[in-house]
N, C-alpha and C. Protein backbone atom coordinates (compact mmCIF):
# COMPACT_ATOMS: atom_id res chain seq x y z
N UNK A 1 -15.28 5.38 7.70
CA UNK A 1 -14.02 6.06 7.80
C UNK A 1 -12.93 5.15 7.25
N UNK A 2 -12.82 5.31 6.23
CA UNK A 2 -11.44 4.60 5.26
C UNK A 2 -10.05 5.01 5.46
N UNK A 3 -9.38 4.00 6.13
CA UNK A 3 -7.77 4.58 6.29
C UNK A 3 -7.15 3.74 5.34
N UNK A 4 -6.20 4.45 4.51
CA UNK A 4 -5.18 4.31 3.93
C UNK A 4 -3.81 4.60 4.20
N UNK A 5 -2.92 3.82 3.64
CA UNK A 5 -1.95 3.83 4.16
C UNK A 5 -0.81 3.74 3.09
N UNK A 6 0.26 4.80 2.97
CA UNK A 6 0.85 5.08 1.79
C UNK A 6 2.32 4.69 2.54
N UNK A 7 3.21 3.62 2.11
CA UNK A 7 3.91 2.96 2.05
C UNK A 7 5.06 3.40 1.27
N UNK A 8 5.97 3.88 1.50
CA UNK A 8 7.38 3.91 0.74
C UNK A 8 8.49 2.91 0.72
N UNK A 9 8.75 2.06 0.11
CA UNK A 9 9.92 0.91 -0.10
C UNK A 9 10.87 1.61 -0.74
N UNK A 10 12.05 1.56 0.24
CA UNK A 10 13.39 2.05 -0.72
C UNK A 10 13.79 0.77 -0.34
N UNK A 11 15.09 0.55 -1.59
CA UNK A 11 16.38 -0.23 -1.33
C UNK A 11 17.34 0.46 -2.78
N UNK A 12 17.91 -0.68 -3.13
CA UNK A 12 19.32 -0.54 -3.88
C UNK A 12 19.15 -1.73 -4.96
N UNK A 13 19.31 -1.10 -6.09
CA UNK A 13 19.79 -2.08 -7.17
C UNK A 13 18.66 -2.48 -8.03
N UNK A 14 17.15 -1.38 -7.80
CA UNK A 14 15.89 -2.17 -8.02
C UNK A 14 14.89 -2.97 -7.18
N UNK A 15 15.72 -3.32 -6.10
CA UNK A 15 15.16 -4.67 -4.98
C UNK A 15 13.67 -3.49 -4.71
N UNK A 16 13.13 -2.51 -4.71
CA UNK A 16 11.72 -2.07 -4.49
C UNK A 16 10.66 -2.71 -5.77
N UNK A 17 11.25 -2.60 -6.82
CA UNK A 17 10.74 -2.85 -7.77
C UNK A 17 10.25 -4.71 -8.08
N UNK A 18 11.05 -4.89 -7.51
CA UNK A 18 11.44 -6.68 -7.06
C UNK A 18 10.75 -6.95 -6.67
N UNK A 19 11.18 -6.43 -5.67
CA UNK A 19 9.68 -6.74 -4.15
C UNK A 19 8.31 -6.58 -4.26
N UNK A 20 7.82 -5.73 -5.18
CA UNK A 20 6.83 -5.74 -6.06
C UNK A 20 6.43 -6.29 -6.74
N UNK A 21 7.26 -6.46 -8.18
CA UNK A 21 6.90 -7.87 -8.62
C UNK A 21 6.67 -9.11 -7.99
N UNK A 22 7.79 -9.63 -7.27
CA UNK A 22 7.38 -10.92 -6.58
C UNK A 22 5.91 -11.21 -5.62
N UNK A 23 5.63 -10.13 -5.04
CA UNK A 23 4.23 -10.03 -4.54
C UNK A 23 3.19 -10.28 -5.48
N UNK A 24 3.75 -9.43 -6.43
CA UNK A 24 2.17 -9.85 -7.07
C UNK A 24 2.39 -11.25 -7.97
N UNK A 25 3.84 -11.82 -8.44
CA UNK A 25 3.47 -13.07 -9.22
C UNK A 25 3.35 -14.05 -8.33
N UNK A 26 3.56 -14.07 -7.25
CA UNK A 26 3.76 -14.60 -5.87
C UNK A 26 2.23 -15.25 -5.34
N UNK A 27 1.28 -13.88 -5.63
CA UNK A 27 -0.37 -14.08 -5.34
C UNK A 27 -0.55 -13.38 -4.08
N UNK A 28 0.84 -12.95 -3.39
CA UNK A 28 0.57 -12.36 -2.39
C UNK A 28 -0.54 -10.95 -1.96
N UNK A 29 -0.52 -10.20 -3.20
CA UNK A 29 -1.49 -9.25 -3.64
C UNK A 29 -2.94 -9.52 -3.63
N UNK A 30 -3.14 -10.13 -4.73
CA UNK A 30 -4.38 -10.63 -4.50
C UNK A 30 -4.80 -11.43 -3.89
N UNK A 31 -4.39 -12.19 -2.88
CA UNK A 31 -4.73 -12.34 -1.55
C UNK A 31 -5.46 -11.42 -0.34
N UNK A 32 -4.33 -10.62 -0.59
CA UNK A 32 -4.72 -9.11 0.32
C UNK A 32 -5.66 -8.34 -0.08
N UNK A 33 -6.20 -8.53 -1.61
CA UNK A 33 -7.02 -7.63 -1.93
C UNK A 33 -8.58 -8.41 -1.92
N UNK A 34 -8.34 -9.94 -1.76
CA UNK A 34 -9.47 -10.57 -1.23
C UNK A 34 -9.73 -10.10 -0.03
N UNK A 35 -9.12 -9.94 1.09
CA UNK A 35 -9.57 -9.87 2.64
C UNK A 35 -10.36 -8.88 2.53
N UNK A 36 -10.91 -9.21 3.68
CA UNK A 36 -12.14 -8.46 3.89
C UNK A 36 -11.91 -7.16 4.44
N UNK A 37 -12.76 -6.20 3.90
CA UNK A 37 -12.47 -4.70 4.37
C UNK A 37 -11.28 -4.41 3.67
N UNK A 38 -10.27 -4.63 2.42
CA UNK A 38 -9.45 -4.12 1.70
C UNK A 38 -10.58 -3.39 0.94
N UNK A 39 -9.75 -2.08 0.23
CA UNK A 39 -10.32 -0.83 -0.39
C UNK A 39 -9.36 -0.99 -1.64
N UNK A 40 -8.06 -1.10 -1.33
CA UNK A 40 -6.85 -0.95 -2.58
C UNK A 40 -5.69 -2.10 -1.91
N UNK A 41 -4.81 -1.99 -2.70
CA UNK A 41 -3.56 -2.11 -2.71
C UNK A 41 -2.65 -2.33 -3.58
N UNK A 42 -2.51 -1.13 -4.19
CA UNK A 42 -1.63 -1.04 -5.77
C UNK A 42 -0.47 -0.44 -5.15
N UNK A 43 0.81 -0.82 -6.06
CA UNK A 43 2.07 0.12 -6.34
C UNK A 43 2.43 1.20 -7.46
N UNK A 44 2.67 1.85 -7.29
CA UNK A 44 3.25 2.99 -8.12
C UNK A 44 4.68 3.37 -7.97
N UNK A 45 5.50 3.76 -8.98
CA UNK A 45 6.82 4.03 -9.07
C UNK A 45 6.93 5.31 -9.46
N UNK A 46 7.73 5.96 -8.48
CA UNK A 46 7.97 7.56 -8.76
C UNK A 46 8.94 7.45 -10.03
N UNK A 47 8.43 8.43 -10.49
CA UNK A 47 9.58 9.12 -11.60
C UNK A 47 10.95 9.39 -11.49
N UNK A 48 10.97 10.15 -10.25
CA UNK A 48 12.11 10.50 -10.09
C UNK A 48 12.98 9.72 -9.33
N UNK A 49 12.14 8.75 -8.71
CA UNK A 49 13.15 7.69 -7.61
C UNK A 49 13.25 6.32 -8.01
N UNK A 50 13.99 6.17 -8.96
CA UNK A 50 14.13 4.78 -9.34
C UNK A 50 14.16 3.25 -8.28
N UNK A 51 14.73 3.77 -6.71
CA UNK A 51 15.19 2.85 -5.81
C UNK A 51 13.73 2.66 -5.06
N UNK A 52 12.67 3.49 -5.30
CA UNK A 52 11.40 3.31 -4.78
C UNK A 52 10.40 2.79 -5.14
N UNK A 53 9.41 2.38 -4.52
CA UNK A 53 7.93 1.96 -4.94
C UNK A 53 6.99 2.41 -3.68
N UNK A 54 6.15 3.14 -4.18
CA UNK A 54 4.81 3.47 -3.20
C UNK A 54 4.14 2.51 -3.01
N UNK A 55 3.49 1.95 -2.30
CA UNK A 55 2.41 0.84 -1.88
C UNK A 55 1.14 2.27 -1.16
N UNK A 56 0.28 2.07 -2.18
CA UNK A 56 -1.48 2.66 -1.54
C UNK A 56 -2.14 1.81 -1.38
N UNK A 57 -2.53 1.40 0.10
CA UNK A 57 -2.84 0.22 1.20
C UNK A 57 -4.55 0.92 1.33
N UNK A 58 -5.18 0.23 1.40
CA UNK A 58 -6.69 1.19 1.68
C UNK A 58 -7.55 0.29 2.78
N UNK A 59 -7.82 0.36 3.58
CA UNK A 59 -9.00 -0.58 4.46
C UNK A 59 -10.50 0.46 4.67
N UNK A 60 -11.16 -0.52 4.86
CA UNK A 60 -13.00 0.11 4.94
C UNK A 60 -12.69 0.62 6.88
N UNK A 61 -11.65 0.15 7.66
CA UNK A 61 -12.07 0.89 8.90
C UNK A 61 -10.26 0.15 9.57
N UNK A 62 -10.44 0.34 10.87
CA UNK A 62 -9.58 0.43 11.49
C UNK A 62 -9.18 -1.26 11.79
N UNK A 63 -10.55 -1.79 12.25
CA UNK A 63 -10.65 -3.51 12.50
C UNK A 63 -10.28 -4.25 11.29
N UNK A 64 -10.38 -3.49 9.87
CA UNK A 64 -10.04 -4.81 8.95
C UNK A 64 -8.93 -4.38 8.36
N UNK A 65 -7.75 -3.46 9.49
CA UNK A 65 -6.49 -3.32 9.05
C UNK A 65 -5.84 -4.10 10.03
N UNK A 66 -6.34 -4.29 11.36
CA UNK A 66 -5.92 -4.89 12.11
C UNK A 66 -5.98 -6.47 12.16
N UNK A 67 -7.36 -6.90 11.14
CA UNK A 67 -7.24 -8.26 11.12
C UNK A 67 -5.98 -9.04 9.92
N UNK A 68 -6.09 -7.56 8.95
CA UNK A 68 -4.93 -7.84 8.34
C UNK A 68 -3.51 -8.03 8.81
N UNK A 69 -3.56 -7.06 9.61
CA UNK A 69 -1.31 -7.46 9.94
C UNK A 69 -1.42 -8.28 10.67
N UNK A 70 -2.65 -9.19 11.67
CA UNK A 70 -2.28 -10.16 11.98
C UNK A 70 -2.97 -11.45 11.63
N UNK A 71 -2.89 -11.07 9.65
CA UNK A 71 -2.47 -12.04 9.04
C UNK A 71 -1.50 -13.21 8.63
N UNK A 72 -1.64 -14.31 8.17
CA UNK A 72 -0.40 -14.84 7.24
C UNK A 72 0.59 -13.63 6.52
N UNK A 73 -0.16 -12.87 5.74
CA UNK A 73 -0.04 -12.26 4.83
C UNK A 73 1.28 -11.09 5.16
N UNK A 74 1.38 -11.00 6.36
CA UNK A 74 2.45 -10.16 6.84
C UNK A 74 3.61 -10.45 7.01
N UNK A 75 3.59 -12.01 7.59
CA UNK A 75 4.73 -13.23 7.51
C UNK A 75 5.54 -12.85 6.44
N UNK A 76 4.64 -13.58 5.39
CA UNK A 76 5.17 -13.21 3.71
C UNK A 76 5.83 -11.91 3.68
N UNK A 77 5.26 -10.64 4.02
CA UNK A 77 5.94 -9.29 3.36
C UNK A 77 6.58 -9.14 4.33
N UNK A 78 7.06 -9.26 5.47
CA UNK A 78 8.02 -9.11 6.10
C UNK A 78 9.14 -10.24 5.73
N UNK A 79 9.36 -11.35 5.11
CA UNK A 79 10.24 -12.12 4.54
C UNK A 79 10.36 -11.51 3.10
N UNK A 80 9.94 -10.87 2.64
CA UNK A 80 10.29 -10.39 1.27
C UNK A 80 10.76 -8.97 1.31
N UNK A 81 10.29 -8.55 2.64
CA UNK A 81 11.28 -6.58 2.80
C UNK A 81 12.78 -7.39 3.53
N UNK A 82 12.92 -8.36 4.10
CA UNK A 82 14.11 -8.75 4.49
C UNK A 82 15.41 -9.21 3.37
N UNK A 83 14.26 -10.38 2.37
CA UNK A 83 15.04 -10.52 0.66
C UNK A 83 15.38 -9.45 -0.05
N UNK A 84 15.36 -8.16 0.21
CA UNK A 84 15.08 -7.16 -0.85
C UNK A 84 16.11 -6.08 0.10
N UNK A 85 16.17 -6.36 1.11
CA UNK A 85 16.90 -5.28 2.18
C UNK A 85 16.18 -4.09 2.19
N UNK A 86 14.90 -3.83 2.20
CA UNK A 86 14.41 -2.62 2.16
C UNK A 86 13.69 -1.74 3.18
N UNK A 87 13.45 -0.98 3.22
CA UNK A 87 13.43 0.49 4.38
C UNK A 87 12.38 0.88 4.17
N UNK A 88 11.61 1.26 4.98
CA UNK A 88 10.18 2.06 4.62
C UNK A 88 9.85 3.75 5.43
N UNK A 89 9.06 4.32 4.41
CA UNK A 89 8.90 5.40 4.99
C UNK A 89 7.36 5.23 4.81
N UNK A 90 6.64 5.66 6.02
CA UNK A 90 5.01 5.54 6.60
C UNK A 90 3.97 6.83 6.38
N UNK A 91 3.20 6.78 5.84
CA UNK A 91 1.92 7.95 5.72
C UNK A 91 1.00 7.00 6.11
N UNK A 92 0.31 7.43 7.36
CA UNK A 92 -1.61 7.61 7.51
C UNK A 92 -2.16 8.73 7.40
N UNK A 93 -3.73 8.33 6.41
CA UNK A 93 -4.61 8.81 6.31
C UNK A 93 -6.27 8.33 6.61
N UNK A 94 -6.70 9.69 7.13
CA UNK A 94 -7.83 9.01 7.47
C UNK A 94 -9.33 9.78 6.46
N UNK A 95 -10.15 9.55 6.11
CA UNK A 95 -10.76 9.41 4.81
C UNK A 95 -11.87 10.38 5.59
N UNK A 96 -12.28 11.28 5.41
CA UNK A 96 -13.55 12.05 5.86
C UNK A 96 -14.91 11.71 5.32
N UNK A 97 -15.91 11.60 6.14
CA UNK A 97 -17.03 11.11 5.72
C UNK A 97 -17.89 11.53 5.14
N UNK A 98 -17.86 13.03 4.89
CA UNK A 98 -18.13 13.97 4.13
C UNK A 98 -17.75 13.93 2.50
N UNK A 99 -16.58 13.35 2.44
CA UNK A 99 -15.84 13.36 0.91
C UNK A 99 -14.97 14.46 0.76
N UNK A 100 -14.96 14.94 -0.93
CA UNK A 100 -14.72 15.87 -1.09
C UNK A 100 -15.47 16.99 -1.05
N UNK A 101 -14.34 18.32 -0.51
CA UNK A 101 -15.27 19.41 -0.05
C UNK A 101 -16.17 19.55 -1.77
N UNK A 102 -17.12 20.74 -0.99
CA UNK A 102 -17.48 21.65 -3.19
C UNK A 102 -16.50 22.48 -3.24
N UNK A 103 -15.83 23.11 -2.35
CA UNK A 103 -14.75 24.56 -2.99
C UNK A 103 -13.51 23.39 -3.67
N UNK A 104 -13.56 22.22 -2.90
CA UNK A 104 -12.29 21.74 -3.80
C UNK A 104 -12.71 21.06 -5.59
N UNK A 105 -14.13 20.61 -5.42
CA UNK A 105 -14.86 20.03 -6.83
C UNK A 105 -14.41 20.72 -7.76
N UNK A 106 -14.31 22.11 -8.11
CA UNK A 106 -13.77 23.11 -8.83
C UNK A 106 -12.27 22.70 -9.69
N UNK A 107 -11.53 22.17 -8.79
CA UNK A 107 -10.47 21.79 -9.42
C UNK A 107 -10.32 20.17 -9.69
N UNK A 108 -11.05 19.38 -9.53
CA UNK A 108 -11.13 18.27 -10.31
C UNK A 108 -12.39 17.84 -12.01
N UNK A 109 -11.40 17.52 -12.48
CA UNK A 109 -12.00 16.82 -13.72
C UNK A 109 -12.57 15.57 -13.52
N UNK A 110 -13.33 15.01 -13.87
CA UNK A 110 -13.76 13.49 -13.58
C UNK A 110 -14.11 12.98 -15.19
């Protein structure tokens, strides 16, 4: 059961976009994407919201999200959402073990 976790960073002036970069030239990223039980953790930038960045957070279960935030690694991103002044808006998801249905297969291309 894979939970993911979809992350919204707003701020002002770019500082989402910032805060992004600096993570990843930082190493802070791939750090996180070493730990154990990480699935993802990429950013994406909406189109339409320049002041934003999505973070898609992925763990293999519930225990290796929890060994994560009480990581180092949180230290760090909580000192860098403070540099950046930024705000978050929260999505969980939880991953069915089944997959995708077949009535939905129909509408994906692969």
């Amino acid at each position: 059961m894979a939970i993911t976790v979809n992350i919204y960073y707003s701020g002002k002036n770019g500082n989402a976009k910032k805060f992004a970069e600096e993570m990843i030239a930082n190493g802070v990223v791939d750090a996180i994407c070493a730990e154990e039980g990480n699935l993802r953790y990429e950013y994406f930038f909406p189109m339409k919201d320049k002041e934003t960045v999505l973070l898609i957070d992925s763990w293999k279960d519930q225990h290796a999200l929890d060994v994560h935030h009480g990581s180092p690694m949180m230290t760090k991103i909580a000192e860098l959402r403070e540099k950046y002044d930024l705000h978050m808006k929260v999505e969980r998801y939880i991953s069915e073990e089944s997959g995708i249905p077949e009535a939905d297969k129909a509408f994906i291309k692969e």
